[in-house]
C-alpha atoms as a PDB file:
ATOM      1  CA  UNK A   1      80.475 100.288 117.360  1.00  0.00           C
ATOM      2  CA  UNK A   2      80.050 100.211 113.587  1.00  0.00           C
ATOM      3  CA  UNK A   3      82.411  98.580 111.149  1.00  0.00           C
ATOM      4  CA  UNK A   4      84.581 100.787 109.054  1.00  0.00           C
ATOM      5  CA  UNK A   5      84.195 100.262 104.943  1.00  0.00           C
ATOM      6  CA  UNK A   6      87.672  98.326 105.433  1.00  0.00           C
ATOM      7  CA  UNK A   7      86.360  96.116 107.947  1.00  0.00           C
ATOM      8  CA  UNK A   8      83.206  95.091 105.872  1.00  0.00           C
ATOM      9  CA  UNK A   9      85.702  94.607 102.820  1.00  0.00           C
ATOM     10  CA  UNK A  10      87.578  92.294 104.748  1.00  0.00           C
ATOM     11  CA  UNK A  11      84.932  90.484 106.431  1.00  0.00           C
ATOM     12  CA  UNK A  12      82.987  89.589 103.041  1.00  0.00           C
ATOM     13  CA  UNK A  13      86.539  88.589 101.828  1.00  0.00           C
ATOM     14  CA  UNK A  14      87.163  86.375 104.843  1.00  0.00           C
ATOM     15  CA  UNK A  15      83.770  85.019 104.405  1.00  0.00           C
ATOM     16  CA  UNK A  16      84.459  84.088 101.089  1.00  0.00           C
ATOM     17  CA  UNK A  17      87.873  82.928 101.401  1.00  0.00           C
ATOM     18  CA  UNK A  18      90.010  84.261  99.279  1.00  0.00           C
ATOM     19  CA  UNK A  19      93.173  85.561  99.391  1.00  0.00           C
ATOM     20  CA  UNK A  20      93.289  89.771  98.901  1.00  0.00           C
ATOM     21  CA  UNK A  21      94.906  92.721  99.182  1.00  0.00           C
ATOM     22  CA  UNK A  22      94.070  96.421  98.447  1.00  0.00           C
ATOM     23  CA  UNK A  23      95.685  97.942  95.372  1.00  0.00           C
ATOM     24  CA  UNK A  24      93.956 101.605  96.120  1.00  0.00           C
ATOM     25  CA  UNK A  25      91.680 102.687  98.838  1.00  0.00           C
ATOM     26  CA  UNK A  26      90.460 105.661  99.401  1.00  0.00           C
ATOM     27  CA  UNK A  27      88.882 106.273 102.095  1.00  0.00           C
ATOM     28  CA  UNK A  28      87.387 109.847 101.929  1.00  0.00           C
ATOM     29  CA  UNK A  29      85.696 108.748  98.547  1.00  0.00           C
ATOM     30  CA  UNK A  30      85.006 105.228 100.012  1.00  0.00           C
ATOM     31  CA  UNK A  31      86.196 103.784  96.838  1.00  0.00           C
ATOM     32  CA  UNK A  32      88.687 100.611  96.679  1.00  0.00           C
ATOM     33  CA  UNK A  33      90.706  98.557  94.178  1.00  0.00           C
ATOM     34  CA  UNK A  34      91.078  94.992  95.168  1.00  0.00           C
ATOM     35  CA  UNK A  35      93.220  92.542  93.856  1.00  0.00           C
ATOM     36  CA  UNK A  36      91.651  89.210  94.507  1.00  0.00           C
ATOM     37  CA  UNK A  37      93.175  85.644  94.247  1.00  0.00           C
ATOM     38  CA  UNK A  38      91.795  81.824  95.451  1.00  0.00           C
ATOM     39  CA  UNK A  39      93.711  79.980  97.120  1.00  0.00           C
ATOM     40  CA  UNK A  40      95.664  76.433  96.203  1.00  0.00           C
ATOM     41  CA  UNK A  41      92.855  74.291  97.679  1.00  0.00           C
ATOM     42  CA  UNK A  42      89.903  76.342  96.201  1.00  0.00           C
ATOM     43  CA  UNK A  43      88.336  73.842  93.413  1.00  0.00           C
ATOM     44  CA  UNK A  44      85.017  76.429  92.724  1.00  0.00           C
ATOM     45  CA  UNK A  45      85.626  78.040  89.172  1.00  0.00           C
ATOM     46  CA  UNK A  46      86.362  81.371  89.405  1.00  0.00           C
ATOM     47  CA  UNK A  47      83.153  82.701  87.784  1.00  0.00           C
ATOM     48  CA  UNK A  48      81.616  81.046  90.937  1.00  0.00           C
ATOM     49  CA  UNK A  49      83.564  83.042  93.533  1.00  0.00           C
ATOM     50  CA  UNK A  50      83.028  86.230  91.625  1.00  0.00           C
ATOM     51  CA  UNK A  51      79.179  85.861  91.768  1.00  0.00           C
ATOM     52  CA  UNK A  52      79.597  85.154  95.633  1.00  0.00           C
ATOM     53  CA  UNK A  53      81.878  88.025  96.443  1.00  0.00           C
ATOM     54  CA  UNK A  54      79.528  90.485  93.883  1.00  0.00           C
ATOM     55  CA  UNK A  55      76.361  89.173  95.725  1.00  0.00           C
ATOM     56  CA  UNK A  56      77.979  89.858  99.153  1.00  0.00           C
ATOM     57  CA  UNK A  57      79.013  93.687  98.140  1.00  0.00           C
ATOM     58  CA  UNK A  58      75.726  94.200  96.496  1.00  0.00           C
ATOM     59  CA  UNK A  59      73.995  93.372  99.457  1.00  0.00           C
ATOM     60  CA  UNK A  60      75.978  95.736 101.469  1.00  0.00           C
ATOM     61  CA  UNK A  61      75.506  98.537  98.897  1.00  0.00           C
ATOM     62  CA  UNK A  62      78.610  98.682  96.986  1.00  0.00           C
ATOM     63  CA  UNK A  63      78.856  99.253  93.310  1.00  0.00           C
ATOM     64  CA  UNK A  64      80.775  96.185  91.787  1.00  0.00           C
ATOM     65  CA  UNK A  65      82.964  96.128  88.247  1.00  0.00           C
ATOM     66  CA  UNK A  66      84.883  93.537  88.358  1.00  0.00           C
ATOM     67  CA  UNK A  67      88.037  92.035  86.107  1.00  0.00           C
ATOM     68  CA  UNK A  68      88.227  88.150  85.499  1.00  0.00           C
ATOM     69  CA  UNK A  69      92.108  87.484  84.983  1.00  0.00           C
ATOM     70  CA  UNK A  70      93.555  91.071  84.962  1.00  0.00           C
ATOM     71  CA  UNK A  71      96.531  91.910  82.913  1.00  0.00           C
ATOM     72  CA  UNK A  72      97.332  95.130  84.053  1.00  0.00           C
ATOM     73  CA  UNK A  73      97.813  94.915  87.642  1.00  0.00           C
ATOM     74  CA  UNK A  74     101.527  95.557  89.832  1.00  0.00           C
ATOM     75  CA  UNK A  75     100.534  92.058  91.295  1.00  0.00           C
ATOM     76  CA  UNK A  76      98.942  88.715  90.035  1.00  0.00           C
ATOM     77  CA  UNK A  77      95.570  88.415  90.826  1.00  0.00           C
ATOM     78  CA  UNK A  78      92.539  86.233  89.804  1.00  0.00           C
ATOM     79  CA  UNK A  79      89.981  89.361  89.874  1.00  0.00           C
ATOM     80  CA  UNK A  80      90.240  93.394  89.969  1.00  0.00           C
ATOM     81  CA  UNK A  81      87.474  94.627  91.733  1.00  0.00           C
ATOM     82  CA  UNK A  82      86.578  98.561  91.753  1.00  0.00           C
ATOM     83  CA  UNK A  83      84.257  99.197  95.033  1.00  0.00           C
ATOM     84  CA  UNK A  84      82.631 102.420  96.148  1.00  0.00           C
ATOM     85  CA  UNK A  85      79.596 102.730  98.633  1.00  0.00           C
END
């Protein structure tokens, strides 16, 4: 059985260990808004785990636009991420 676009979201997330949630996802569109943070222990800079998490969705054929340090977001978050396959 294939993996859903949420499932491959949250696997590339999982593999790169950071802490997420989804701020918009729609599913019909396949278009998502994540709100992305590293955890406590994390000592890569952030620029670092924003190339690994872009490399991971380009590779499974999502655009990527991403926001270092968002200030417009309902939640903290280290990066906004727009997504759509």
């Amino acid at each position: 059985m294939a993996m859903t676009e949420r499932q491959l979201i949250q696997e590339i997330l999982n593999t790169v260990d950071v802490l997420y949630e989804f701020e918009n996802a729609d599913e019909d569109a396949k278009a998502y808004t994540l709100l992305i943070t590293q955890q406590d222990n994390d000592t890569r800079e952030l620029e670092t785990v924003n190339a690994e998490i872009k490399k991971y969705f380009q590779e499974a054929d999502f655009d990527y636009k991403e926001e270092l340090h968002p200030t417009k977001t309902e939640r903290p978050a280290d990066i906004r991420v727009d997504i759509k396959r």
